[in-house]
Protein backbone atom coordinates (compact mmCIF):
# COMPACT_ATOMS: atom_id res chain seq x y z
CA UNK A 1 123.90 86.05 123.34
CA UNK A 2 125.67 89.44 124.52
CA UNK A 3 128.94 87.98 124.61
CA UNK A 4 128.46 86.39 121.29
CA UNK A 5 127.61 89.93 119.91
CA UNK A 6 130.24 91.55 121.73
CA UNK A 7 132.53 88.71 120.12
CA UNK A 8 131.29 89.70 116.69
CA UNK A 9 131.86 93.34 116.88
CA UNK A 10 135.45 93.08 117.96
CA UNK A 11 136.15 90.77 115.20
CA UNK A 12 135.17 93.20 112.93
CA UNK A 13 136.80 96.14 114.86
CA UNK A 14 139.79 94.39 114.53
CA UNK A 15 139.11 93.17 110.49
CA UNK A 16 138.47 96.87 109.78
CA UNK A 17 142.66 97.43 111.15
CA UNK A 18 144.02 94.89 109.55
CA UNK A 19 142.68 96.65 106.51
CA UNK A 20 143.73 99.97 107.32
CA UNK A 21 146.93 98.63 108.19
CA UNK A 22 147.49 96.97 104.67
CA UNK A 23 145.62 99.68 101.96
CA UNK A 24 147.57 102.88 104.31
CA UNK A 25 149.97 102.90 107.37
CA UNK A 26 152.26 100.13 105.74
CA UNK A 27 153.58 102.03 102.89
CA UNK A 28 152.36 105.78 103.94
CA UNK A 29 153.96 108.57 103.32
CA UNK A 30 152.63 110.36 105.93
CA UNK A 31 153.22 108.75 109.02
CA UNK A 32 156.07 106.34 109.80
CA UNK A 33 154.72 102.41 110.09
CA UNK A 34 156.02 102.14 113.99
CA UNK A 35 153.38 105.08 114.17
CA UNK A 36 150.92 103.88 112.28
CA UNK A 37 150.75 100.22 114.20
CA UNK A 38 150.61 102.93 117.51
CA UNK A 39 147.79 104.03 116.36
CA UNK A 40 145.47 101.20 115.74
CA UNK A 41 146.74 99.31 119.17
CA UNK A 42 145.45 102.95 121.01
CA UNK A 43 142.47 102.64 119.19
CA UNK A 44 142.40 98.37 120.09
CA UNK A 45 142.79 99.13 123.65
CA UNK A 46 140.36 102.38 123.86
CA UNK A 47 137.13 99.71 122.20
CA UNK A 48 138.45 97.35 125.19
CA UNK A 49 138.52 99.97 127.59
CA UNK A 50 134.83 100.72 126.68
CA UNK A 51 133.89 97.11 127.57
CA UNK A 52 135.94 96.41 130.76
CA UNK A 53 134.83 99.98 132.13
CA UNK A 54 131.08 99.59 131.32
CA UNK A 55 129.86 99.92 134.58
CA UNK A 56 131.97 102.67 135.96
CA UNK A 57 130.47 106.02 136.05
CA UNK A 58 131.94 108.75 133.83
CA UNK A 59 131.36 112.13 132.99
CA UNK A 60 129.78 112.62 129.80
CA UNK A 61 132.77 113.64 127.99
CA UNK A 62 135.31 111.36 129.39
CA UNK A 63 132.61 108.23 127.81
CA UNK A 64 132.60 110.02 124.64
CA UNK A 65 136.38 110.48 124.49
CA UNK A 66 136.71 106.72 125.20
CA UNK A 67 133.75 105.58 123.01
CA UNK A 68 135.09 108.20 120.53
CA UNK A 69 137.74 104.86 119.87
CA UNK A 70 135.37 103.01 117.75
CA UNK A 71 134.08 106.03 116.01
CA UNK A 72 137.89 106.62 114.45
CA UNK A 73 138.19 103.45 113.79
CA UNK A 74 135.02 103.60 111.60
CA UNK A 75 135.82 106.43 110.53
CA UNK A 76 139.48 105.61 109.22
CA UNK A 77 138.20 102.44 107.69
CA UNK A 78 135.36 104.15 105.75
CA UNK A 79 137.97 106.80 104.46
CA UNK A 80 140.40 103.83 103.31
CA UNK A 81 137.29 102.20 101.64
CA UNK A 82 136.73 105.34 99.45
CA UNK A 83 139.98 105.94 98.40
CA UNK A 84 140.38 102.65 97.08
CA UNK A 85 137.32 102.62 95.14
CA UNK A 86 138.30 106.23 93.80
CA UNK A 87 141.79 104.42 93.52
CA UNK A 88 139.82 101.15 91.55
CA UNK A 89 138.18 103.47 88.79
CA UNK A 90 141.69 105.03 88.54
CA UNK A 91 143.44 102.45 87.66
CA UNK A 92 140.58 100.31 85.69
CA UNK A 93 140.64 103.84 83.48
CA UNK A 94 144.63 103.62 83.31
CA UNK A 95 144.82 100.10 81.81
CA UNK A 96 142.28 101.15 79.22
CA UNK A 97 144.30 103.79 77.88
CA UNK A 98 147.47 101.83 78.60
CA UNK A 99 146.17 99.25 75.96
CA UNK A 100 144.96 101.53 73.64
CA UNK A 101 148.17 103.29 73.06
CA UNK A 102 149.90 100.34 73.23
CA UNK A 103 147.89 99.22 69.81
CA UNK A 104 149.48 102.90 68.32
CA UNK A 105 152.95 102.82 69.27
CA UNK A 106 155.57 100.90 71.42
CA UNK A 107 156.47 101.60 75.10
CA UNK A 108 159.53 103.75 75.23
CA UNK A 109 162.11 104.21 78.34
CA UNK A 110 160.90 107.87 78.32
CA UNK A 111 157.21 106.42 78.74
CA UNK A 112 158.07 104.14 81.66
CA UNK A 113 159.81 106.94 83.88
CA UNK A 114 156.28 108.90 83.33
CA UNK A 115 154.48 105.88 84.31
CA UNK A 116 156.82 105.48 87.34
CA UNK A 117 156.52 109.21 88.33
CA UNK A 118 152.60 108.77 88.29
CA UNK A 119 152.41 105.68 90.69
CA UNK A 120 154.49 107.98 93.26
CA UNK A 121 152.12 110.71 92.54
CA UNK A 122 148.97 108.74 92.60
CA UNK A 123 150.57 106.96 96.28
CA UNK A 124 150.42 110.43 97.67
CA UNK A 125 147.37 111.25 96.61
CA UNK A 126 145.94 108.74 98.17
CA UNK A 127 147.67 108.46 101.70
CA UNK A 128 146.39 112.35 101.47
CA UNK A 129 143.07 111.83 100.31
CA UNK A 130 142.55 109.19 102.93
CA UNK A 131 144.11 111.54 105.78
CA UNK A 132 141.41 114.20 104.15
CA UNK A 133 138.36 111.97 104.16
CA UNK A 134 138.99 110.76 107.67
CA UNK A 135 139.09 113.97 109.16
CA UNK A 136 136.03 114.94 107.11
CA UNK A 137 134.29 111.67 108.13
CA UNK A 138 135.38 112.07 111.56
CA UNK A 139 134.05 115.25 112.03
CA UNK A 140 130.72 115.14 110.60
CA UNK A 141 129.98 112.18 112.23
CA UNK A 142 130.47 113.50 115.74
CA UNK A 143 128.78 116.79 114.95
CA UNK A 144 125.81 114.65 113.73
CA UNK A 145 125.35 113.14 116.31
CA UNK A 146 125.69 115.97 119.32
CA UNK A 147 124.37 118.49 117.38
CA UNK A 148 120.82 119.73 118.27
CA UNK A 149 118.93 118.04 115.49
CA UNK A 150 117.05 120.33 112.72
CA UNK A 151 112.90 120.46 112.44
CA UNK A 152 111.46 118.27 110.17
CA UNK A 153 108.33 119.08 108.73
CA UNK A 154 105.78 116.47 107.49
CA UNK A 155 102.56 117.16 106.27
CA UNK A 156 100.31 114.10 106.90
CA UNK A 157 96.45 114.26 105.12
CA UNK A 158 93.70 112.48 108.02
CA UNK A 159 90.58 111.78 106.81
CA UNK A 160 88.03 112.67 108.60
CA UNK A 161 90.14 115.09 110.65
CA UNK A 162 87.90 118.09 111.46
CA UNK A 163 90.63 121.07 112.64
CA UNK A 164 94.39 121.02 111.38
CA UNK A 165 96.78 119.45 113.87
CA UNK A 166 100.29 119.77 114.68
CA UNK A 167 102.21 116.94 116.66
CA UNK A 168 106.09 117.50 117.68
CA UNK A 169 107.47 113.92 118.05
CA UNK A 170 111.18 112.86 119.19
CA UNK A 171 112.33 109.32 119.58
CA UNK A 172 115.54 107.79 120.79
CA UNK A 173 116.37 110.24 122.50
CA UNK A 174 119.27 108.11 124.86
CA UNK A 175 119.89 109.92 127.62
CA UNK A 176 122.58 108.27 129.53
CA UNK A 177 126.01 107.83 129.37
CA UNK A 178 126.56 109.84 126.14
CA UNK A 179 123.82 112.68 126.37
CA UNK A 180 122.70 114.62 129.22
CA UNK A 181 120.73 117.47 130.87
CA UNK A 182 122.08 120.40 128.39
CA UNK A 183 121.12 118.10 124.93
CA UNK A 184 117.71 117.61 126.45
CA UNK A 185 117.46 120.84 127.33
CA UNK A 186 118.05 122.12 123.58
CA UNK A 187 115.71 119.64 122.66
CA UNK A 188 112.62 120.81 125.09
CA UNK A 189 113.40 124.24 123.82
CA UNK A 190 113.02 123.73 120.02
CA UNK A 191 109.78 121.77 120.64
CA UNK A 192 108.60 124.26 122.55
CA UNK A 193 109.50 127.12 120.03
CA UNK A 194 106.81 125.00 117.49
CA UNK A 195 104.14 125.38 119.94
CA UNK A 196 102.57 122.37 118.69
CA UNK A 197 99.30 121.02 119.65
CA UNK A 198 100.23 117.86 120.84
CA UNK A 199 103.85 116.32 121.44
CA UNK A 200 104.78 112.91 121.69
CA UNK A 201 107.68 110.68 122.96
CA UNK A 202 108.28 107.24 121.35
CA UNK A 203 110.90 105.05 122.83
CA UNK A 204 114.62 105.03 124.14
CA UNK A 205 114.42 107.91 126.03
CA UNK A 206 116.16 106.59 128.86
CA UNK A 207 119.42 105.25 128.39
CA UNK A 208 120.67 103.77 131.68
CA UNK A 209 119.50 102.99 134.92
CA UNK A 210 116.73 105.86 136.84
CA UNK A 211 119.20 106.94 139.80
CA UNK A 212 121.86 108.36 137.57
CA UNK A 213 119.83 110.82 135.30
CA UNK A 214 116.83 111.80 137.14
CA UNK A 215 118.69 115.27 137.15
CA UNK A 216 119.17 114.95 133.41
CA UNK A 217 115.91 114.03 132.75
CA UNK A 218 114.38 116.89 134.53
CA UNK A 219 113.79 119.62 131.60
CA UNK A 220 110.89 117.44 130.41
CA UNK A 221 108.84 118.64 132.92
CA UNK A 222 109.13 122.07 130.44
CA UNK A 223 107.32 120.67 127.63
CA UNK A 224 104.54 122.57 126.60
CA UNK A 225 101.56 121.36 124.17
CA UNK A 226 98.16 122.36 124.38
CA UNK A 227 97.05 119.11 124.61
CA UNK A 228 99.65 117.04 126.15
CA UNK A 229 102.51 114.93 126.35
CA UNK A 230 102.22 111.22 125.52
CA UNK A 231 105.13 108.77 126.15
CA UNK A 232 105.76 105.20 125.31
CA UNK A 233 108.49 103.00 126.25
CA UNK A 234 111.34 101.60 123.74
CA UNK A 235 113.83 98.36 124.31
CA UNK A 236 116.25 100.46 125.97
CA UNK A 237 113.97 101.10 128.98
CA UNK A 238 113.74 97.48 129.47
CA UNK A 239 117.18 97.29 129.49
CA UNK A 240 117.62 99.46 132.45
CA UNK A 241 114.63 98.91 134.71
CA UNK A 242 111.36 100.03 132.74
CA UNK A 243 109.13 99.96 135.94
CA UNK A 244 111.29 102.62 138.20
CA UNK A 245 112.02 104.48 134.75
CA UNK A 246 108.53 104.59 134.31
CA UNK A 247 107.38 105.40 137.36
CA UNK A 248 109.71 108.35 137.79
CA UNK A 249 108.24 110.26 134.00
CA UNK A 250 105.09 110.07 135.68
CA UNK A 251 106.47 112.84 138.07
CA UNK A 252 107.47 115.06 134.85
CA UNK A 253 103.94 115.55 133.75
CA UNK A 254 104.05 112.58 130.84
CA UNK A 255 100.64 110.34 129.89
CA UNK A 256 102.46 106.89 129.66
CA UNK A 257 100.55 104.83 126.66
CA UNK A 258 101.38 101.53 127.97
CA UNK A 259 98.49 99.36 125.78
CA UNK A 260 96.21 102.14 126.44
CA UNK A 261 94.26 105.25 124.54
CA UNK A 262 93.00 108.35 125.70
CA UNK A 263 90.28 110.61 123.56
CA UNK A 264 91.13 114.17 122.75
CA UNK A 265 88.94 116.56 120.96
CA UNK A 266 89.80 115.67 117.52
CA UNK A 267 91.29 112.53 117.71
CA UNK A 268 92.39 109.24 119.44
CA UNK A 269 96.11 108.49 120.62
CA UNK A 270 97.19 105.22 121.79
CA UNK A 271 100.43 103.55 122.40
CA UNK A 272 101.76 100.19 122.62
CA UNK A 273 104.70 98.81 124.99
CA UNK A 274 107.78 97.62 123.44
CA UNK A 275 108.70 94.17 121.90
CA UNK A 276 111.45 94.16 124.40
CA UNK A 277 108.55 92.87 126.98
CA UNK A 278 108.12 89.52 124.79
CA UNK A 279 111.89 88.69 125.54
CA UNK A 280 111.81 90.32 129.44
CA UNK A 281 108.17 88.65 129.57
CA UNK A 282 106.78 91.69 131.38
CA UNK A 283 104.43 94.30 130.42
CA UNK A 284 103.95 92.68 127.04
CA UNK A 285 102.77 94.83 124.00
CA UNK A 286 98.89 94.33 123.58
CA UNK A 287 97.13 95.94 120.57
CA UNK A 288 93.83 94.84 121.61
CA UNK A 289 93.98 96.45 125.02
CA UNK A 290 95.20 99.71 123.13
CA UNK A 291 92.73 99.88 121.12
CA UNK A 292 90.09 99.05 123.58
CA UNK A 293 87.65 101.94 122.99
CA UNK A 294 88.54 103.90 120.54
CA UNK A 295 86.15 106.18 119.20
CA UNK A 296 85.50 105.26 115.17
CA UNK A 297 84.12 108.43 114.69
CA UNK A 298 87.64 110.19 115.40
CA UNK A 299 91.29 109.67 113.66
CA UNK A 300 93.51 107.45 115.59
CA UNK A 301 97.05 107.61 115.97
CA UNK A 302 99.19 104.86 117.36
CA UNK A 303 102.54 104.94 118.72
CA UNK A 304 104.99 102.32 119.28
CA UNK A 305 108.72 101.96 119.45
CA UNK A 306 110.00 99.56 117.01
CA UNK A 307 108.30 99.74 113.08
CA UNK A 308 108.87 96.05 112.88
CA UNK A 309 105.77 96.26 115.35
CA UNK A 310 103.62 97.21 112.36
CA UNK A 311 105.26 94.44 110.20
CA UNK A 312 103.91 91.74 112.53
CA UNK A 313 100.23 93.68 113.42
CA UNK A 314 97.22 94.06 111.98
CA UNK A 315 97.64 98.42 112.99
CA UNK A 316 94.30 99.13 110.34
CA UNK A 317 92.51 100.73 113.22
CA UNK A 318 94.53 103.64 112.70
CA UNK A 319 95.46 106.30 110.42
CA UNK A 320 98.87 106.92 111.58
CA UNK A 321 101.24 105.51 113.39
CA UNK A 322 104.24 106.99 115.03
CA UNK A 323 107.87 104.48 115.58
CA UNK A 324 111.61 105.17 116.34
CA UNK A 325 114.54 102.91 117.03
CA UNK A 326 116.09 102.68 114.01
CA UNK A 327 118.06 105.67 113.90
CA UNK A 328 117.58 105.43 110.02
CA UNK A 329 120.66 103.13 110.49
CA UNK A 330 122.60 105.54 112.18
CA UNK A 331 125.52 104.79 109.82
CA UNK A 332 125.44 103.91 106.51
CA UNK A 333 125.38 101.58 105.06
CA UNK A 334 124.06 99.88 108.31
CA UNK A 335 120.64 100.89 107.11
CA UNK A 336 120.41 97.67 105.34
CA UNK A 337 120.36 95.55 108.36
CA UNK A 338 118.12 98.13 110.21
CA UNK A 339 116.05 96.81 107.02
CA UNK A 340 116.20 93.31 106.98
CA UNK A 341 115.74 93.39 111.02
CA UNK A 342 112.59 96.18 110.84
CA UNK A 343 111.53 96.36 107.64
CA UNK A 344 111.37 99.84 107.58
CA UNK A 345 114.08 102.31 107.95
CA UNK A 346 112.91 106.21 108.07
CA UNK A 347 110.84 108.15 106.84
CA UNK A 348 106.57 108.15 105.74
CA UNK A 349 105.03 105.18 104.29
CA UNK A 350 101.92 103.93 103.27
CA UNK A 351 100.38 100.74 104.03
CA UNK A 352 98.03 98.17 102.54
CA UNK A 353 96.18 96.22 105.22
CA UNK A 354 94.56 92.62 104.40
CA UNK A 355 93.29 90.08 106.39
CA UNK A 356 95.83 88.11 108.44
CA UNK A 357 95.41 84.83 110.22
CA UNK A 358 98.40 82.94 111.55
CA UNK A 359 100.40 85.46 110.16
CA UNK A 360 99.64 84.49 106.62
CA UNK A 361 97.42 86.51 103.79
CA UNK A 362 94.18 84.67 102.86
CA UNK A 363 94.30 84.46 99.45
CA UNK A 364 91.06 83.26 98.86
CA UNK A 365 89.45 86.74 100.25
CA UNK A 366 91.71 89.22 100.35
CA UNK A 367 90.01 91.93 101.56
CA UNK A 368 91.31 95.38 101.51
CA UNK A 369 90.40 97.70 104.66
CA UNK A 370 88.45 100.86 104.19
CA UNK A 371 90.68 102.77 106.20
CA UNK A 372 94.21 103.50 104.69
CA UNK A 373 97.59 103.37 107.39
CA UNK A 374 100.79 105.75 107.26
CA UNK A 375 103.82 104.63 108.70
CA UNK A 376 106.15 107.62 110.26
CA UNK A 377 109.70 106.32 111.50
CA UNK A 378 111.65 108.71 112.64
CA UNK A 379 115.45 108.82 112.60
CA UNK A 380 115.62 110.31 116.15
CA UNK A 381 117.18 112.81 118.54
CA UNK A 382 120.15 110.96 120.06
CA UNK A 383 122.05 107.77 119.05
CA UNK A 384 122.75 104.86 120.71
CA UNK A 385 126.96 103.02 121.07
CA UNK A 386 129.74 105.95 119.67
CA UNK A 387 128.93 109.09 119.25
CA UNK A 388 128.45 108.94 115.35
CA UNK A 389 126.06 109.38 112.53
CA UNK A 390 126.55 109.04 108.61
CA UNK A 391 124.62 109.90 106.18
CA UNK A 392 121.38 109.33 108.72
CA UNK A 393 120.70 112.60 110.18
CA UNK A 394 118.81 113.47 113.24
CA UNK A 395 115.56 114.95 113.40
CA UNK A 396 112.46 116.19 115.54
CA UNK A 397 109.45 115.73 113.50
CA UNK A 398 107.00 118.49 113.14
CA UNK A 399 103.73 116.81 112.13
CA UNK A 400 100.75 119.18 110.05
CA UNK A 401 98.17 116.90 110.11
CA UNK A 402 95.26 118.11 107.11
């Protein structure tokens, strides 16, 4: 299945030069074509350095400046993609007037040298606007992503909720490879700067295996909350050894929420493992178990990694639940497939809960549940492959719940 996917994506790596190759370095006049065909096989054997060198440690840099291979090759083909729209209206607009003053008067000799000086102008203007946009493109996208990501404030309304709340949450945070000690340090410090009541962790925080980033996992033993810090585990964690992962954010002062609950003063929190532990068949999420004595009297709040979760549970015990992983597609327009994979994408949503059996609604009684669900997925902290993000931002999420 991996080497399938891997197959996949370097089809399309390679699709996306062939277009650039064809709509700009053939006939620029910018860059000689012996130096355009340079660039896309330094770019070709950067995305296949990435794969043969997997395993081999790095610094974080030197895996961003190799990974930084497939984010200029997005980035060009994005910026060809534009122009040529831009380029589509241009001309769609040109052979509408063309026809129109064709109906008024003939086409003289002085009229075709205009028409001839315009296609050289309009060739320049697009090798430049495509040299613009990919610079523009390229550098947004990396400072997305390693940026420090802004606050995001959400006001939630809980019924029943006695005191106002406030609940700092980060998700996908992927430390690893790519991000290290000094992003998660910038990250502990602006949570801590909200002095929130309560802060929570939901998924991919751990990016590789436990024995190469205990260091850079170590500022999380900074968080402060006045009522604690609740973790639970995403897909990424399974990939690189959940157990030992887990078992070393237990020495960094984190509640793990493994199909469990705990009761605070003015509410309930639980947490669900990941849907990773169907496919690894270990430590399997179990709704039941998390909500295993919950208070009814008190709000409940359930976190768990993947939104698509929700999709497939009955989650009407609970007034809000709290989900990552889908980087709100990371790159557009990728956010569709996030979609069509999750269901959800990013942001607050409100849910209608009927009875389920079999995963089907009963018609015959559908019965609406007294308590109503919201749906919170976050965007996240970090990202996950090349260090990019377009047009899906990065966020910690500063909860008011009313």
């Amino acid at each position: 299945m991996i080497l399938v996917f891997v197959g996949v994506v370097f089809v399309v790596l390679n699709a996306m030069k062939v277009y650039v190759y064809m709509r700009f370095f053939r006939h620029s006049v910018l860059l000689p074509k012996w130096a355009g065909i340079g660039i896309l096989v330094a770019l070709a054997l950067g995305e296949i350095a990435l794969l043969v060198l997997k395993d081999v440690r790095f610094s974080h840099w030197q895996y961003l400046m190799i990974s930084s291979c497939l984010v200029l090759t997005l980035t060009l083909f994005m910026a060809c993609v534009a122009v040529d729209m831009i380029r589509l209206g241009v001309n769609l607009y040109g052979k509408i007037q063309s026809v129109d003053s064709k109906k008024t008067s003939p086409v003289s000799l002085e009229q075709n040298d205009i028409n001839t000086n315009r296609r050289t102008f309009l060739s320049k203007c697009k090798d430049y606007g495509v040299a613009g946009l990919f610079l523009l493109f390229s550098f947004t996208g990396f400072y997305a992503a390693l940026a420090l990501p802004p606050i995001r404030e959400v006001r939630v309304k809980i019924p029943h909720l006695k005191t106002k709340k406030s609940i700092a949450m980060i998700s996908d945070v992927h430390i690893g490879k790519n991000l290290g000690r000094a992003f998660l340090e910038g990250i502990v410090e602006k949570i801590n700067a909200l002095e929130a009541d309560i802060v929570v962790i939901v998924g991919d925080l751990a990016d590789d295996k436990i024995e190469y980033i205990k260091d850079d996992l170590e500022p999380l033993k900074w968080l402060k909350s006045k009522d604690g810090v609740y973790y639970v585990a995403g897909n990424h964690e399974y990939y690189h050894g959940l157990d030992s992962i887990v078992e070393h954010l237990h020495t960094l002062n984190l509640n793990i929420l493994h199909n469990a609950n705990i009761e605070l003063e003015e509410l309930n929190i639980a947490g669900v493992s990941d849907l990773a532990g169907v496919r690894f068949k270990h430590l399997e999420p179990d709704l039941e178990s998390a909500k295993k004595g919950l208070n009814p009297n008190k709000p409940s709040i359930l976190l768990s990694h993947q939104p698509k979760f929700v999709y497939e549970n009955d989650v009407s015990d609970f007034d809000l639940v709290l989900c990552g992983h889908t980087h709100a597609g990371q790159v557009f327009p990728l956010s569709l497939l996030v979609w069509l994979d999750q269901h959800y994408v990013y942001g607050l949503y409100d849910i209608t809960h009927k009875d389920i059996e079999s995963k089907k609604v009963i018609k015959d009684s559908m019965r609406f549940k007294p308590r109503q669900t919201q749906l919170y997925v976050s965007s996240g902290v970090g990202f996950w492959g090349p260090a990019i993000r377009f047009l899906a931002p990065s966020e910690i999420v500063l909860f008011r719940l009313e």
